[in-house]
N, C-alpha and C. Protein backbone atom coordinates (compact mmCIF):
# COMPACT_ATOMS: atom_id res chain seq x y z
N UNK A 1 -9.55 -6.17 6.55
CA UNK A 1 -8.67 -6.14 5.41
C UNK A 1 -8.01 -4.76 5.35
N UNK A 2 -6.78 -4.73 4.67
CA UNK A 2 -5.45 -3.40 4.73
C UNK A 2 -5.63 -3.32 3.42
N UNK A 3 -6.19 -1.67 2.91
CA UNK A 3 -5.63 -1.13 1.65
C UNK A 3 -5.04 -0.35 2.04
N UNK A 4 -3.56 -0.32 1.10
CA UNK A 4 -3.12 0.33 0.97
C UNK A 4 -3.50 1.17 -0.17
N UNK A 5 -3.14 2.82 -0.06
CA UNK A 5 -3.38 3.80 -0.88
C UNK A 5 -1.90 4.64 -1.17
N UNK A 6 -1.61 4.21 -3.12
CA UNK A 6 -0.52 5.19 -3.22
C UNK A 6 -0.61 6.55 -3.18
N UNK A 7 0.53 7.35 -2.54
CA UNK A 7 0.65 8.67 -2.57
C UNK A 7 2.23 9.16 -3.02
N UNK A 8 2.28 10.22 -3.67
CA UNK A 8 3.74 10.20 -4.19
C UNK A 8 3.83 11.96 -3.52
N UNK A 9 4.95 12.29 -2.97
CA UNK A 9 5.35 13.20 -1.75
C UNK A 9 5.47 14.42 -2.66
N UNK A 10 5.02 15.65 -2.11
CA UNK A 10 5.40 16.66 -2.83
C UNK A 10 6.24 17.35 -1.94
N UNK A 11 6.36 17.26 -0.33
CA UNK A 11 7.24 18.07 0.24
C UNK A 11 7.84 16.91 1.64
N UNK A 12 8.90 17.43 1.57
CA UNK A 12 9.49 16.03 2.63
C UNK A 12 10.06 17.66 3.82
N UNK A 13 9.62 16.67 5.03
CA UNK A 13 10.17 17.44 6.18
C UNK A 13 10.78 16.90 6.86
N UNK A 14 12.15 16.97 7.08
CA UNK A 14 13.42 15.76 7.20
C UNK A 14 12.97 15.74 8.86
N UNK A 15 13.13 17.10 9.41
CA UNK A 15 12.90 17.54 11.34
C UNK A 15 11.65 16.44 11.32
N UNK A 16 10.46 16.15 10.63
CA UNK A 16 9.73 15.51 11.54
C UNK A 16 9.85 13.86 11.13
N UNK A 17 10.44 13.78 10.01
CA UNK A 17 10.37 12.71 9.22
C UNK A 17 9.15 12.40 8.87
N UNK A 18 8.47 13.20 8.09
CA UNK A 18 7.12 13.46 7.45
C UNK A 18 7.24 13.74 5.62
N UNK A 19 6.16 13.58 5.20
CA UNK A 19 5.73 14.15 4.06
C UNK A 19 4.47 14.28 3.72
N UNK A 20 4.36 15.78 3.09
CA UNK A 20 3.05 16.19 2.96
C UNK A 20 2.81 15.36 0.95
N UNK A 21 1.89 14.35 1.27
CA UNK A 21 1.54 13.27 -0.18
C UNK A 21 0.20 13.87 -0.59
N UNK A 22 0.11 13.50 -2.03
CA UNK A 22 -0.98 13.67 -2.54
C UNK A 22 -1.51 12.23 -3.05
N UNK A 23 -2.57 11.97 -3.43
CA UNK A 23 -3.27 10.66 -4.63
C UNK A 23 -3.63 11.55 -5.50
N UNK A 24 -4.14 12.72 -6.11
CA UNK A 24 -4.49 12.90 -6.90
C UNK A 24 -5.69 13.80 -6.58
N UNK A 25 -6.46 13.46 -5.47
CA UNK A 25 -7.57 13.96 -5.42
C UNK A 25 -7.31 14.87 -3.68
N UNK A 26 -6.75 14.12 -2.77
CA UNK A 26 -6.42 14.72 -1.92
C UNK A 26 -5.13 15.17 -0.80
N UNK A 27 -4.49 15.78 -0.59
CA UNK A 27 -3.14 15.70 0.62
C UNK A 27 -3.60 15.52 1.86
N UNK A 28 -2.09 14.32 2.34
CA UNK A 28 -2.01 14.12 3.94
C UNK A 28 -1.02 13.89 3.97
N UNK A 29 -0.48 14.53 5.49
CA UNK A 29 0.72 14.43 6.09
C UNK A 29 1.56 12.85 6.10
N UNK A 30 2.20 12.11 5.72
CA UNK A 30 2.69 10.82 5.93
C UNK A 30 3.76 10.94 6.91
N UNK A 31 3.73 9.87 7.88
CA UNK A 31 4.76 9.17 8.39
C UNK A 31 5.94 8.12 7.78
N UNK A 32 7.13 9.12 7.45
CA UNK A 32 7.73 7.98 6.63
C UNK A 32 8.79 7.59 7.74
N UNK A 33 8.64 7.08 8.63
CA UNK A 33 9.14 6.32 9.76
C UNK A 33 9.94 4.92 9.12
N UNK A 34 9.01 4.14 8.64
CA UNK A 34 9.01 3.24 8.43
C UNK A 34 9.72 3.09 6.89
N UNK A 35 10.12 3.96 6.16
CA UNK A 35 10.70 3.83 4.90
C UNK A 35 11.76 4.65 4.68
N UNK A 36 12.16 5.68 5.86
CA UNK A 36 12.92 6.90 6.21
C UNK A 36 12.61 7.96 4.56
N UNK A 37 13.88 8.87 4.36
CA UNK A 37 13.38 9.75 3.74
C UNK A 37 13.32 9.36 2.55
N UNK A 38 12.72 10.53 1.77
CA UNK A 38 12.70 10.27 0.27
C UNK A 38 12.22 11.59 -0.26
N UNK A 39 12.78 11.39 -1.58
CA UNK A 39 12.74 12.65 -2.30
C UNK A 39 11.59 12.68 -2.82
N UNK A 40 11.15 14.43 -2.68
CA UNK A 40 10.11 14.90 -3.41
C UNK A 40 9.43 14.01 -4.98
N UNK A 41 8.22 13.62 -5.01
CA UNK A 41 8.18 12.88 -6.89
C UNK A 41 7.99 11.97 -6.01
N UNK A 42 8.76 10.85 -4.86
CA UNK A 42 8.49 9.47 -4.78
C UNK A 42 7.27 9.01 -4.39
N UNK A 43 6.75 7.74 -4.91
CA UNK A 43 5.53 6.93 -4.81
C UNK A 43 5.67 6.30 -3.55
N UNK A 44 5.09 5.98 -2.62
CA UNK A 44 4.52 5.70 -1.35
C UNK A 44 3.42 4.19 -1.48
N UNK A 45 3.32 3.47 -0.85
CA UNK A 45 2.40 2.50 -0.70
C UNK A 45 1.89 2.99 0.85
N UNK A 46 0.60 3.94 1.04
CA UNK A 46 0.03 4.32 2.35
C UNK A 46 -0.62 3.65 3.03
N UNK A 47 -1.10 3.77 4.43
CA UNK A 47 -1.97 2.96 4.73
C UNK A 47 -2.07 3.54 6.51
N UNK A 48 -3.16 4.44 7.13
CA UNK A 48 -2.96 4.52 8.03
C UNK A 48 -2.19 5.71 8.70
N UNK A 49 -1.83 6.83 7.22
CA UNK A 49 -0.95 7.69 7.67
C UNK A 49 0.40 7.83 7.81
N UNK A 50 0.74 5.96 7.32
CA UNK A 50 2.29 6.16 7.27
C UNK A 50 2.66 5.32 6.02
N UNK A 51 3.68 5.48 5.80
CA UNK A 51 3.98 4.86 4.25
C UNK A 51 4.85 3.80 4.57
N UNK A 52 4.37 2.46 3.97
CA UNK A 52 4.91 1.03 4.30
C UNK A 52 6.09 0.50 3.58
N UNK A 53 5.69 1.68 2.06
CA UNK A 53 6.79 1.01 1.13
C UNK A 53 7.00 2.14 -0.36
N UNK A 54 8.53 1.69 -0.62
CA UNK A 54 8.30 2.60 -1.70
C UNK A 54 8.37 2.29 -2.31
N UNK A 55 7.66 2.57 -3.61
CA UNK A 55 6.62 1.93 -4.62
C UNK A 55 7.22 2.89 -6.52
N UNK A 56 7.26 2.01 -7.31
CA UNK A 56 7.34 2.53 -8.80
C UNK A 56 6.66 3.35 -8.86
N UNK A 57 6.52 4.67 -9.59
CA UNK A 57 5.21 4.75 -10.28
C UNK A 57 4.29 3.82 -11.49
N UNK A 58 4.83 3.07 -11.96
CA UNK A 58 3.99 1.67 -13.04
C UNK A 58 2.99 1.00 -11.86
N UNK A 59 3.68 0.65 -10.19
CA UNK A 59 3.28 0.12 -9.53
C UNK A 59 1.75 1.08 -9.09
N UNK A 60 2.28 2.25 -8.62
CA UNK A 60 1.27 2.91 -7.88
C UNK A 60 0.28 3.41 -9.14
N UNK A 61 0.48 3.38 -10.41
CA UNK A 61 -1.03 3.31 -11.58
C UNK A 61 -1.50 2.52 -11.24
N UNK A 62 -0.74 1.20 -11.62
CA UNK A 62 -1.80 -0.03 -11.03
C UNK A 62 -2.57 -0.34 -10.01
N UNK A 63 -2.07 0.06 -8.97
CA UNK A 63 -2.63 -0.09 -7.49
C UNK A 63 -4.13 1.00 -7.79
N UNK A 64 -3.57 1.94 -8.19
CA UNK A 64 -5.13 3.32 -8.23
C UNK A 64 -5.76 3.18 -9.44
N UNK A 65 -5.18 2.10 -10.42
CA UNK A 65 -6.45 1.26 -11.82
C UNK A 65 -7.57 0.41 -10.75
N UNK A 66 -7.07 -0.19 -10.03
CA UNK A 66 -7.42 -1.37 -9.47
C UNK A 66 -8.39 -0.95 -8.18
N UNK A 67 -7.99 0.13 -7.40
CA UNK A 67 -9.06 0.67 -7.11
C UNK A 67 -10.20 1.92 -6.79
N UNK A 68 -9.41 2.15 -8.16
CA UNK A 68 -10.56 3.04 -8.82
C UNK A 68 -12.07 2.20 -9.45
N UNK A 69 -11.39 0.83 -10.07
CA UNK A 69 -12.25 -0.14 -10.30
C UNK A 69 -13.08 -0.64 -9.26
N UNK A 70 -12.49 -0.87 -8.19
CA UNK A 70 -13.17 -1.75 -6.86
C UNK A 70 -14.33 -1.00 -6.83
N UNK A 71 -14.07 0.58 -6.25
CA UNK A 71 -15.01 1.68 -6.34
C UNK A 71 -16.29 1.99 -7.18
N UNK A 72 -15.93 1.58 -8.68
CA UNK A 72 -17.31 1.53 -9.04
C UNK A 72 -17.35 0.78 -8.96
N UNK A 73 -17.13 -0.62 -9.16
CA UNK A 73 -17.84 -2.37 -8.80
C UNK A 73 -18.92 -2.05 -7.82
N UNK A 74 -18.55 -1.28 -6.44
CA UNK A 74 -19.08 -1.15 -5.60
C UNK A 74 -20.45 -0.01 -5.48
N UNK A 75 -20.12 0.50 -6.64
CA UNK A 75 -21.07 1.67 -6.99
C UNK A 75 -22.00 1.28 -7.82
N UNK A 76 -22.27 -0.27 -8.24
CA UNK A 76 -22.95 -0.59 -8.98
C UNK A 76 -22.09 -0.27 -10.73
N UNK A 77 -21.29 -0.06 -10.89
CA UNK A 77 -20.46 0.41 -11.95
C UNK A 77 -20.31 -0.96 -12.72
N UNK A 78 -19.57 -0.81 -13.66
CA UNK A 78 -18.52 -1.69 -14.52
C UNK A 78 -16.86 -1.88 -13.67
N UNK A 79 -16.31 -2.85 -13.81
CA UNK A 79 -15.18 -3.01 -13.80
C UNK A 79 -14.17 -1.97 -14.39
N UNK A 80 -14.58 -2.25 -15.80
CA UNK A 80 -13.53 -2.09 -16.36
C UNK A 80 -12.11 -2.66 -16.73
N UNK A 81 -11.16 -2.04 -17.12
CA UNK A 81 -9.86 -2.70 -17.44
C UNK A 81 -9.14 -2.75 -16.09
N UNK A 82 -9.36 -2.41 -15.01
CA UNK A 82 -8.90 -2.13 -13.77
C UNK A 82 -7.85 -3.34 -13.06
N UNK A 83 -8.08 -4.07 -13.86
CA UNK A 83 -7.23 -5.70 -13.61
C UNK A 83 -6.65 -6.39 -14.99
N UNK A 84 -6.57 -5.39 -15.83
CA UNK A 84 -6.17 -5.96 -16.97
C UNK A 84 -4.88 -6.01 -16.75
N UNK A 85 -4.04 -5.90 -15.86
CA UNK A 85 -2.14 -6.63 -15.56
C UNK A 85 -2.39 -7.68 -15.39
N UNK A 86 -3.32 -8.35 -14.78
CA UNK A 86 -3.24 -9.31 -14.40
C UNK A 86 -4.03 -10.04 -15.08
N UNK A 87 -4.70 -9.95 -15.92
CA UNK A 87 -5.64 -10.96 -17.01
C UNK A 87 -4.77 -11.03 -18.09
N UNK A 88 -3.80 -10.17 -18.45
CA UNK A 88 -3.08 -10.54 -19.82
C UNK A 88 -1.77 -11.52 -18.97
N UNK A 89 -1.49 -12.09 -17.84
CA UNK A 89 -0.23 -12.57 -17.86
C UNK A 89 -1.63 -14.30 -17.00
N UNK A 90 -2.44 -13.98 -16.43
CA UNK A 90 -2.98 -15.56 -15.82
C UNK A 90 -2.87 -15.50 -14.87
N UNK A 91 -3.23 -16.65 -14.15
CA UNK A 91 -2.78 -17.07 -12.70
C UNK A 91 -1.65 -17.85 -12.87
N UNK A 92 -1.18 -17.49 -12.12
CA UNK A 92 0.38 -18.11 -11.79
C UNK A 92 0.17 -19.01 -10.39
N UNK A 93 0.42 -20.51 -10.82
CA UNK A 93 1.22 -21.23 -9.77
C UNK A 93 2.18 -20.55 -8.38
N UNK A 94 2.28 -21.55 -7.55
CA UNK A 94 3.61 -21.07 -6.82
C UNK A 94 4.76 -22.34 -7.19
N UNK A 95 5.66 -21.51 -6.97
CA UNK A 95 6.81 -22.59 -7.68
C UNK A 95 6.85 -23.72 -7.46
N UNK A 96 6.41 -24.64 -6.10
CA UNK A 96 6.70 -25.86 -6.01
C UNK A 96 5.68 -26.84 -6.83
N UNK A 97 4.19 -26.34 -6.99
CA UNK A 97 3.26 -27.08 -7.74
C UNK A 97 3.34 -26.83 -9.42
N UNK A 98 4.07 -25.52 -9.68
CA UNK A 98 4.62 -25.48 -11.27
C UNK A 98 5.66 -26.64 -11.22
N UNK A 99 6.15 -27.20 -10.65
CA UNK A 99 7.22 -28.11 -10.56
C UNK A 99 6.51 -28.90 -10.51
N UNK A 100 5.66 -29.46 -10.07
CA UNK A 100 5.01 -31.47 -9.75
C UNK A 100 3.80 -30.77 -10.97
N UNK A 101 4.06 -30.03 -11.55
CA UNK A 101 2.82 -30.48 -12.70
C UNK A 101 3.33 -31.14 -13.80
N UNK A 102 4.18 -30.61 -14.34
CA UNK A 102 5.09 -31.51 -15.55
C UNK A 102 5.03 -33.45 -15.40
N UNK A 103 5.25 -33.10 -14.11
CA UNK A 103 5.48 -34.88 -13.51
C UNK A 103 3.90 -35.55 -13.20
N UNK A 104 2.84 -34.77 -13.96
CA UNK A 104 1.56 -35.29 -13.53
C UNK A 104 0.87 -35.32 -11.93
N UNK A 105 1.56 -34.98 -11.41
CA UNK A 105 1.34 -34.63 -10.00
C UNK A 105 -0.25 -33.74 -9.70
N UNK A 106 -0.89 -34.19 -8.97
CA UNK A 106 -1.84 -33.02 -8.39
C UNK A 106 -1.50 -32.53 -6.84
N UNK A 107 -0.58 -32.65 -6.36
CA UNK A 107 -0.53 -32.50 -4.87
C UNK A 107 1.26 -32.17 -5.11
N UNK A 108 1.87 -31.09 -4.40
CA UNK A 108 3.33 -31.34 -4.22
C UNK A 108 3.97 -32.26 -3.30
């Protein structure tokens, strides 16, 4: 399994197409190859040393609520609210079976 880890850039080095990112707790060099440049402040979706995607900051809280939570789950911890985006809106369907439910359907 791929986690990704947000990091938001404090220094961009255009010559290598790099940025030196932080999370909060630690810095690493990123490869922004794959997302080209970006300005100092921007949020990163990491993974591997290079950054896959660029990301809100609303997005990248959530992502580091969620596993900051995993972390203690795993520590014997509490949860916590760490998934509360997603408990106040449900599980969501995918569109074609939100569609054949109205019509009594169990199968699309």
């Amino acid at each position: 399994m791929c986690v990704g880890v947000p990091m938001r850039a404090m220094t961009v080095h255009a010559d290598t197409l790099a940025a030196l990112c932080t999370d909060g707790d630690r810095e690493e060099l990123i490869d922004l190859s794959l997302v080209g440049l970006v300005a100092p402040g921007t949020w990163m979706l990491t993974f591997l040393g290079a950054a896959r995607e660029v990301i809100t900051e609303d997005e990248a809280t959530k992502i580091k609520a969620a596993l900051d939570g995993l972390r203690s789950l795993m520590g014997g911890g509490a949860l916590g609210d760490a998934f509360a985006d997603l408990e106040e809106t449900g599980p969501r369907l995918p569109p074609h079976l939100a569609a054949a439910l109205p019509e009594g359907k169990t199968t699309a």
